[in-house]
N, C-alpha and C. Protein backbone atom coordinates (compact mmCIF):
# COMPACT_ATOMS: atom_id res chain seq x y z
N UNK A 1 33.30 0.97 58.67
CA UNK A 1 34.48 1.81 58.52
C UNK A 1 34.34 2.64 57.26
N UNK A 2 34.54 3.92 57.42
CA UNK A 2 34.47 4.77 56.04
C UNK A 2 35.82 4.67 54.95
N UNK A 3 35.17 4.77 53.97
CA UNK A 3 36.36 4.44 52.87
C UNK A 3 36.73 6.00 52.52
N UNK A 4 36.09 6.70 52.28
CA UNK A 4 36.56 8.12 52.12
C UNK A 4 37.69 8.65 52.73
N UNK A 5 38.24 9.62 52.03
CA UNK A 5 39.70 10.12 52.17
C UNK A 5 39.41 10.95 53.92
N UNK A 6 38.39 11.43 53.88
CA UNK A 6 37.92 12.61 54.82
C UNK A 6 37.37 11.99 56.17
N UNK A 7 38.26 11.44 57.31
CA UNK A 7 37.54 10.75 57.98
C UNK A 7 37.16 11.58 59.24
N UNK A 8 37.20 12.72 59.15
CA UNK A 8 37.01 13.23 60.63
C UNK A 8 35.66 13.36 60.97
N UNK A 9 35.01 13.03 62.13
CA UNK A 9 33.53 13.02 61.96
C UNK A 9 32.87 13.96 62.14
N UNK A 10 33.33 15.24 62.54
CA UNK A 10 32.86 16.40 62.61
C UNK A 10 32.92 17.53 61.38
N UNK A 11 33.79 16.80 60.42
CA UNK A 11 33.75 17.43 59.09
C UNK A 11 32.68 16.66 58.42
N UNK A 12 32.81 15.49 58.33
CA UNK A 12 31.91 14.81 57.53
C UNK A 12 30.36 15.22 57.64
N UNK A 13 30.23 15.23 58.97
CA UNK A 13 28.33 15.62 59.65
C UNK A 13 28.45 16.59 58.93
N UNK A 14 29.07 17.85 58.78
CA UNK A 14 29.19 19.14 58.39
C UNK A 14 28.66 18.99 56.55
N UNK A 15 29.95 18.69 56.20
CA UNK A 15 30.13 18.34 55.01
C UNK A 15 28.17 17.55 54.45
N UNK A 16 28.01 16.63 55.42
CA UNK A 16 26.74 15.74 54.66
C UNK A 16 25.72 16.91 54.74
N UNK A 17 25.64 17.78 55.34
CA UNK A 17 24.37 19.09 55.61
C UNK A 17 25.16 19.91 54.70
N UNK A 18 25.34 20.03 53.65
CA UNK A 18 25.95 21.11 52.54
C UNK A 18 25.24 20.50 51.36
N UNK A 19 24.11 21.01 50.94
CA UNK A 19 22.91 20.69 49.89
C UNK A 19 23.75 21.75 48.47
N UNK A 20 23.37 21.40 47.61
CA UNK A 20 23.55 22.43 46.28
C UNK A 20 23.33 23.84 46.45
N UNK A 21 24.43 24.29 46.26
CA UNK A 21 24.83 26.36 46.43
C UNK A 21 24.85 26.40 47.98
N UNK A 22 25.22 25.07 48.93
CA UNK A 22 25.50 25.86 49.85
C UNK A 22 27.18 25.91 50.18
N UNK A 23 27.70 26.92 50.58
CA UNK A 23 29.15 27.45 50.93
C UNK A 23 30.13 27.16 52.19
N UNK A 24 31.32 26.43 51.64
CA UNK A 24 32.05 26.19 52.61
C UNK A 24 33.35 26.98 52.23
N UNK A 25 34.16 27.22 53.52
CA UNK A 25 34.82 27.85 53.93
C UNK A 25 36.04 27.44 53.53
N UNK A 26 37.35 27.25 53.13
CA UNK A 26 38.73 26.73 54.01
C UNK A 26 39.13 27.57 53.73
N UNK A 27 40.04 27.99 55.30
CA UNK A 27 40.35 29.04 55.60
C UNK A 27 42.25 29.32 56.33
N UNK A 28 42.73 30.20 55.87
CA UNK A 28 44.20 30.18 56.23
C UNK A 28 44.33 31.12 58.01
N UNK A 29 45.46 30.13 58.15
CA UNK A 29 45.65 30.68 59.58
C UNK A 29 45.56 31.91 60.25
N UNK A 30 45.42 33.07 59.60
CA UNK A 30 45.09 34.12 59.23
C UNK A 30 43.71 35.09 59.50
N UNK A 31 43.11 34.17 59.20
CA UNK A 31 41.78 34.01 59.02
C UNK A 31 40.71 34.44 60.49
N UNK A 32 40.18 35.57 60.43
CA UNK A 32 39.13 35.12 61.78
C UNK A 32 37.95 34.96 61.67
N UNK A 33 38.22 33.38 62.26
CA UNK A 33 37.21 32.15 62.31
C UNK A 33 35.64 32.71 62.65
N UNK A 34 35.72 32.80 63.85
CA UNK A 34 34.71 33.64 64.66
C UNK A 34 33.96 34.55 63.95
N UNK A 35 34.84 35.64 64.00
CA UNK A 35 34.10 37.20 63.69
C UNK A 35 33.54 37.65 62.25
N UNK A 36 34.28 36.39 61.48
CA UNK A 36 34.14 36.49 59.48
C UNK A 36 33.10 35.60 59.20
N UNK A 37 32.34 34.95 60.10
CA UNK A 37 31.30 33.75 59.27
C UNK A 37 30.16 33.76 59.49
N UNK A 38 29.68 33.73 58.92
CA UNK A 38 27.99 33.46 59.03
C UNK A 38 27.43 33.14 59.96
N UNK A 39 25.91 33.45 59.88
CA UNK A 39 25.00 33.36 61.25
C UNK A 39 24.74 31.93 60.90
N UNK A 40 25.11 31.52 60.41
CA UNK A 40 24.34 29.33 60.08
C UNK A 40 26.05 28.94 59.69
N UNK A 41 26.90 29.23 60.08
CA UNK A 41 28.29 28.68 59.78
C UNK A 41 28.57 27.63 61.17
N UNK A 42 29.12 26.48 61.04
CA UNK A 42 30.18 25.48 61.83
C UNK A 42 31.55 25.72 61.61
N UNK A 43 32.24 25.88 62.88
CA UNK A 43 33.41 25.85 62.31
C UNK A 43 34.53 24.78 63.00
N UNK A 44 34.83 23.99 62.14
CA UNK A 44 35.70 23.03 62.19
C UNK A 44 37.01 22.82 62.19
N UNK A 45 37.85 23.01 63.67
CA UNK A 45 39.19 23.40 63.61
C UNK A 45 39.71 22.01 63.56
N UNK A 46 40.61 22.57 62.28
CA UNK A 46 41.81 21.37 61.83
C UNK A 46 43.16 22.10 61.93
N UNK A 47 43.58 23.02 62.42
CA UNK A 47 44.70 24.42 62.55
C UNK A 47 45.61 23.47 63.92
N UNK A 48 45.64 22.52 63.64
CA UNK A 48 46.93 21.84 64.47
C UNK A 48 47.94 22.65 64.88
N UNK A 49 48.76 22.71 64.46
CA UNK A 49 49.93 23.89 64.66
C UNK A 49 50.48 24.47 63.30
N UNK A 50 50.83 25.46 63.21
CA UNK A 50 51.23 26.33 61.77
C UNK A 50 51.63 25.25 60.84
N UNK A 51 50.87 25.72 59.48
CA UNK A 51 51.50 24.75 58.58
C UNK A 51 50.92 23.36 58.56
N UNK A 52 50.32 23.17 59.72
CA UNK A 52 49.61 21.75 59.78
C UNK A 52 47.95 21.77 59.86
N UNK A 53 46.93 22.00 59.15
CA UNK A 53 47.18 20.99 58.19
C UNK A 53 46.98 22.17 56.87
N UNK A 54 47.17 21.89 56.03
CA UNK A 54 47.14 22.74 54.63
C UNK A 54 46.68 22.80 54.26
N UNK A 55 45.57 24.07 53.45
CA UNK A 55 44.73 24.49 52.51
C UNK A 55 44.82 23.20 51.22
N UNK A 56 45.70 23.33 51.35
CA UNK A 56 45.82 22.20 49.76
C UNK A 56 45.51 20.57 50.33
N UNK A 57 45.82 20.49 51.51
CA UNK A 57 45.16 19.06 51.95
C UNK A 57 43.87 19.29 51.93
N UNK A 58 43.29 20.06 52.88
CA UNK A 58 41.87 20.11 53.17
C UNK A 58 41.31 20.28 51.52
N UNK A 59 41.64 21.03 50.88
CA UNK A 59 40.85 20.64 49.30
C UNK A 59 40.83 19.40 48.39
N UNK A 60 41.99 18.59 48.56
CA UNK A 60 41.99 17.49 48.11
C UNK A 60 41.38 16.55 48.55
N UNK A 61 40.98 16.51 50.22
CA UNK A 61 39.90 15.85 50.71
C UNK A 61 38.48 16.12 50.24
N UNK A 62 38.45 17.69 50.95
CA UNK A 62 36.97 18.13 50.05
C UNK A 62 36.25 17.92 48.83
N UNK A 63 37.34 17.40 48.03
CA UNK A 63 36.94 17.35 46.53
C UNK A 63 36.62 16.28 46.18
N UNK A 64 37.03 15.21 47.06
CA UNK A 64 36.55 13.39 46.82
C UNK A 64 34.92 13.61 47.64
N UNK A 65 34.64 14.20 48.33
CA UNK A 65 33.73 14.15 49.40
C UNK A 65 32.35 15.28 48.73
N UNK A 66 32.58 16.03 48.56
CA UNK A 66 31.43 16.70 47.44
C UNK A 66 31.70 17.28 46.27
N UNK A 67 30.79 17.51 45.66
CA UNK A 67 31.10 18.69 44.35
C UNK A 67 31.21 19.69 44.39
N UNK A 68 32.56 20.32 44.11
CA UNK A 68 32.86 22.09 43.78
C UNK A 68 32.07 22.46 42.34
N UNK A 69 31.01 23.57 42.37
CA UNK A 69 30.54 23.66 41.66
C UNK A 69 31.51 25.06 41.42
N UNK A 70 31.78 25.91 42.12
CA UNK A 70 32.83 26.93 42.17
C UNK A 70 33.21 27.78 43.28
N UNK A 71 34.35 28.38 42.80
CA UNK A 71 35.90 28.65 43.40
C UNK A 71 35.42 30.38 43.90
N UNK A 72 36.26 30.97 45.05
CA UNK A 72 35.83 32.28 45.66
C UNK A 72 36.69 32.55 46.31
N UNK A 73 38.01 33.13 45.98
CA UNK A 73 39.17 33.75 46.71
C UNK A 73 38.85 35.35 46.57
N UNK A 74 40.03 35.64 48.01
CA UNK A 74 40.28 37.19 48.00
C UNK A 74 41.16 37.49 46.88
N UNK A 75 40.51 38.81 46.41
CA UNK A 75 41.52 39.45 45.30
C UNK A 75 43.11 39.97 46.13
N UNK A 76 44.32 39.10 45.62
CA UNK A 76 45.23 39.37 46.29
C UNK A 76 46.13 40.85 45.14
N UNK A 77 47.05 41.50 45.73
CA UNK A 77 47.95 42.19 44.95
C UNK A 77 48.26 42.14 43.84
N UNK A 78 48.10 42.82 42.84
CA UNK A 78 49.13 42.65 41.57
C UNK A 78 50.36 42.06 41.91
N UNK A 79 50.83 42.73 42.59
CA UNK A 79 52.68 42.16 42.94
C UNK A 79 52.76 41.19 43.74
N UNK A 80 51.63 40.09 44.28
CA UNK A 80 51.83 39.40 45.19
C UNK A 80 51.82 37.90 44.48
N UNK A 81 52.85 37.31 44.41
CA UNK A 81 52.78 35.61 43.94
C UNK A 81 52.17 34.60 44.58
N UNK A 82 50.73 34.86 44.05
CA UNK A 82 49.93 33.87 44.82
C UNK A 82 50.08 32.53 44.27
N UNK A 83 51.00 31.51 45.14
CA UNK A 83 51.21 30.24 44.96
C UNK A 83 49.97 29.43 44.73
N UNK A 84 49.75 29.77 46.50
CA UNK A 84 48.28 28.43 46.32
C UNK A 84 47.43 28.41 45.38
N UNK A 85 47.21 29.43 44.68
CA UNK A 85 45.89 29.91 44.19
C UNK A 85 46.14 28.86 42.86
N UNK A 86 47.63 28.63 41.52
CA UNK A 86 48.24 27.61 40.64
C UNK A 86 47.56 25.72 41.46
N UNK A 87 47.71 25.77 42.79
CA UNK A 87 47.59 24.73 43.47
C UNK A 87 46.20 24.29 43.69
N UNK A 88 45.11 25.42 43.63
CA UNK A 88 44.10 24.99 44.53
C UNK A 88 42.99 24.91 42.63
N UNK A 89 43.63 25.27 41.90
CA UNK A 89 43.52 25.48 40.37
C UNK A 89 43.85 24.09 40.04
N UNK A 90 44.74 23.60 40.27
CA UNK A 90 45.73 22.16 39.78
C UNK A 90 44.16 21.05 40.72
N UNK A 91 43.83 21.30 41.86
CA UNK A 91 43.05 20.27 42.27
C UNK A 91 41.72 20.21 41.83
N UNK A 92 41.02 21.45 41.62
CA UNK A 92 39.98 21.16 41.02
C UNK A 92 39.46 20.67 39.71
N UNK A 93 38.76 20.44 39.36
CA UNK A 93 38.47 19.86 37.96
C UNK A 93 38.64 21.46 37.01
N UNK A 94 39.31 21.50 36.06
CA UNK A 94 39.81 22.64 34.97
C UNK A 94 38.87 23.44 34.84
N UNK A 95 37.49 22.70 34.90
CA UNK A 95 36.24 23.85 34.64
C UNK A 95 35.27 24.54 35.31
N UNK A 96 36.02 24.32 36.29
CA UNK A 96 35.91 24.77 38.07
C UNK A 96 35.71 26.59 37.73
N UNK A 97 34.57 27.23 37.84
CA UNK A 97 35.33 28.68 37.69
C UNK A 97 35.15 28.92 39.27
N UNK A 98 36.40 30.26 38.56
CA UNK A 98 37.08 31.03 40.32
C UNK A 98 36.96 32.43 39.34
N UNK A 99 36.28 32.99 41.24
CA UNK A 99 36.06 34.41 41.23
C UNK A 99 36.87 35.11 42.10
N UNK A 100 37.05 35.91 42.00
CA UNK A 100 38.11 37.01 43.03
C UNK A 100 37.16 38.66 43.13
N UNK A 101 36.99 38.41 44.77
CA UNK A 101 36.39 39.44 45.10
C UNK A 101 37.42 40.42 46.20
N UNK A 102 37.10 41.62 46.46
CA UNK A 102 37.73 42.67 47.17
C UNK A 102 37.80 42.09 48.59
N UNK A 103 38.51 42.47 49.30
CA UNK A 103 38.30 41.92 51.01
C UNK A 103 36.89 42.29 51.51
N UNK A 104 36.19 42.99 51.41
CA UNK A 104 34.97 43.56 51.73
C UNK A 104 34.19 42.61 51.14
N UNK A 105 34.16 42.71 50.13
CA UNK A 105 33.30 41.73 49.55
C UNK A 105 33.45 40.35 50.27
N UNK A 106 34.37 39.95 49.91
CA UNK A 106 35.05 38.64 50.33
C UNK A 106 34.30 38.00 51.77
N UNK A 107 34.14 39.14 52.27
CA UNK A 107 33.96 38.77 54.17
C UNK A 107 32.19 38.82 53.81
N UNK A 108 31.99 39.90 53.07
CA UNK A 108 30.27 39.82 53.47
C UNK A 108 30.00 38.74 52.49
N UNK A 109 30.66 37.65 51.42
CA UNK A 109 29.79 36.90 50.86
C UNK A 109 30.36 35.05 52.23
N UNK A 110 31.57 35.27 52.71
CA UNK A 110 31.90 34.21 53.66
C UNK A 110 30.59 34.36 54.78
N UNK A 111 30.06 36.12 55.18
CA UNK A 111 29.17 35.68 56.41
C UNK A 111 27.55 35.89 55.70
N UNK A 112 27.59 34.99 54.57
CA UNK A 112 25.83 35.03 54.15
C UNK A 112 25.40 33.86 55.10
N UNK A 113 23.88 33.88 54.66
CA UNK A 113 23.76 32.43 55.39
C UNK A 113 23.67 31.72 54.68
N UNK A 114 24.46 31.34 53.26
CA UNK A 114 24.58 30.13 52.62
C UNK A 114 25.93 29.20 53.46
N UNK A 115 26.89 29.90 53.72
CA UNK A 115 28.15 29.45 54.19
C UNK A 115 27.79 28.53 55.31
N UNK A 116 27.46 27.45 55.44
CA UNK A 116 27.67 26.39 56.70
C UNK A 116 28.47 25.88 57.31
N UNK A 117 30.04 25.87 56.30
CA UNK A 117 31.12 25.65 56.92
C UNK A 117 32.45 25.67 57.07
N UNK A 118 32.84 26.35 57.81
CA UNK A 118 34.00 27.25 58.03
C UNK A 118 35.65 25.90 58.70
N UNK A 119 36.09 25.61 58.06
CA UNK A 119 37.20 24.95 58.04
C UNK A 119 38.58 25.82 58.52
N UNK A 120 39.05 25.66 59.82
CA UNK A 120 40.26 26.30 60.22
C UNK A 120 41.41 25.77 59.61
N UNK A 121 42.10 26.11 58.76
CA UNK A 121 43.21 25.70 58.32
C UNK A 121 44.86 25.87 59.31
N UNK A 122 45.94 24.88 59.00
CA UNK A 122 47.20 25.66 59.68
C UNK A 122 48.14 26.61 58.51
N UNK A 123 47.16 26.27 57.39
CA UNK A 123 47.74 27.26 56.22
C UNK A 123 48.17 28.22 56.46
N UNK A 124 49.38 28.32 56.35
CA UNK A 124 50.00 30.09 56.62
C UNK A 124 50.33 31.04 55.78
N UNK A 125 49.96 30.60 54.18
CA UNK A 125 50.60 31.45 53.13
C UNK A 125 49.52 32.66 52.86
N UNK A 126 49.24 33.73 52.80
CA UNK A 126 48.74 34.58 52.45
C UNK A 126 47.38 34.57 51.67
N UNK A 127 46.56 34.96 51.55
CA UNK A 127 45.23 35.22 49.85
C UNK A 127 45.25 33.79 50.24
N UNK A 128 44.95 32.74 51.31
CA UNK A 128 44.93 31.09 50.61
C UNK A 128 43.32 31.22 51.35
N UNK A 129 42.65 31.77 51.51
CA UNK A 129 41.17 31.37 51.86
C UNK A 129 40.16 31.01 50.44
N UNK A 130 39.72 29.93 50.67
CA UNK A 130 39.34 29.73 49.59
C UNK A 130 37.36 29.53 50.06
N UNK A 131 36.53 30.15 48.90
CA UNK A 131 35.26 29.63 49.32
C UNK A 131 34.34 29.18 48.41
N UNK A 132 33.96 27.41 48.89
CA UNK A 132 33.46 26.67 48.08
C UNK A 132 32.20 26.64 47.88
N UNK A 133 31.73 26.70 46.49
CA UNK A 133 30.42 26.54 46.29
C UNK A 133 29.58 24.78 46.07
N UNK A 134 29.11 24.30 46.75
CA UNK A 134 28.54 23.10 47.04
C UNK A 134 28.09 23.05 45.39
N UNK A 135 28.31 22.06 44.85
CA UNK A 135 27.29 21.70 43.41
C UNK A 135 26.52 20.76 43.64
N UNK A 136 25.88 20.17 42.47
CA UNK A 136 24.71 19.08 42.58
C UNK A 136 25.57 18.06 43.17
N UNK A 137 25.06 16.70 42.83
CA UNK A 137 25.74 15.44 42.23
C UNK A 137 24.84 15.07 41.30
N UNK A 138 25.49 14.70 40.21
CA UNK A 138 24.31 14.03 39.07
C UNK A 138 24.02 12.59 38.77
């Protein structure tokens, strides 16, 4: 029986094939799965119904289960109160850096072929795609 927070077994297989600098996905409902990811991307729907399950769950799992070496959101609005972004900041370790790239950008660094795995979120709040950079373990 697995002791880990993350028991789904189709995340986990996923998750265990994510070596150092390679890129995972979690992604808000928003999001297209399909047409935005990489030619070597899995994508792993957890998008239950709106709102279920949450960007901020799926990272708090992710984060017992490998190392964030670093953080890769869309650059949202000046005027836009990006909540999650305080939240997804609060879960990682403080020295976590996060980058913010243009939507363009954003999409061509989600479909490199580092990205292996693309996580469907039921996240519905706006700017909540977040993209993780795999670190070592030491």
């Amino acid at each position: 029986m697995i002791k880990s927070k993350v028991i789904h077994p189709e995340l986990l297989f996923h998750l265990a094939r994510c070596g150092h600098k390679a890129q995972v996905l979690i992604a808000d409902s928003n999001y297209s799965f399909v047409t935005n990811s990489g030619p070597n991307a899995n994508i792993v729907y957890l998008n239950f119904q709106p709102g279920m399950i949450s960007g901020t769950d799926i990272l708090n799992g992710i984060k017992e289960t490998i190392n964030v070496e670093s953080a890769t959101m869309m650059q949202h609005p000046a005027d836009f109160d990006n909540t999650i972004l305080s939240e997804y900041q609060s879960i990682l370790p403080a020295e976590t850096p996060f980058e913010f790239l243009e939507r363009e950008d954003f999409y061509s660094a989600v479909k490199s072929d580092k990205t292996l795995l693309v996580i469907a979120s039921g996240e519905q709040r706006r700017f909540a795609n977040i993209l993780l950079t795999v670190g070592a373990v030491f």
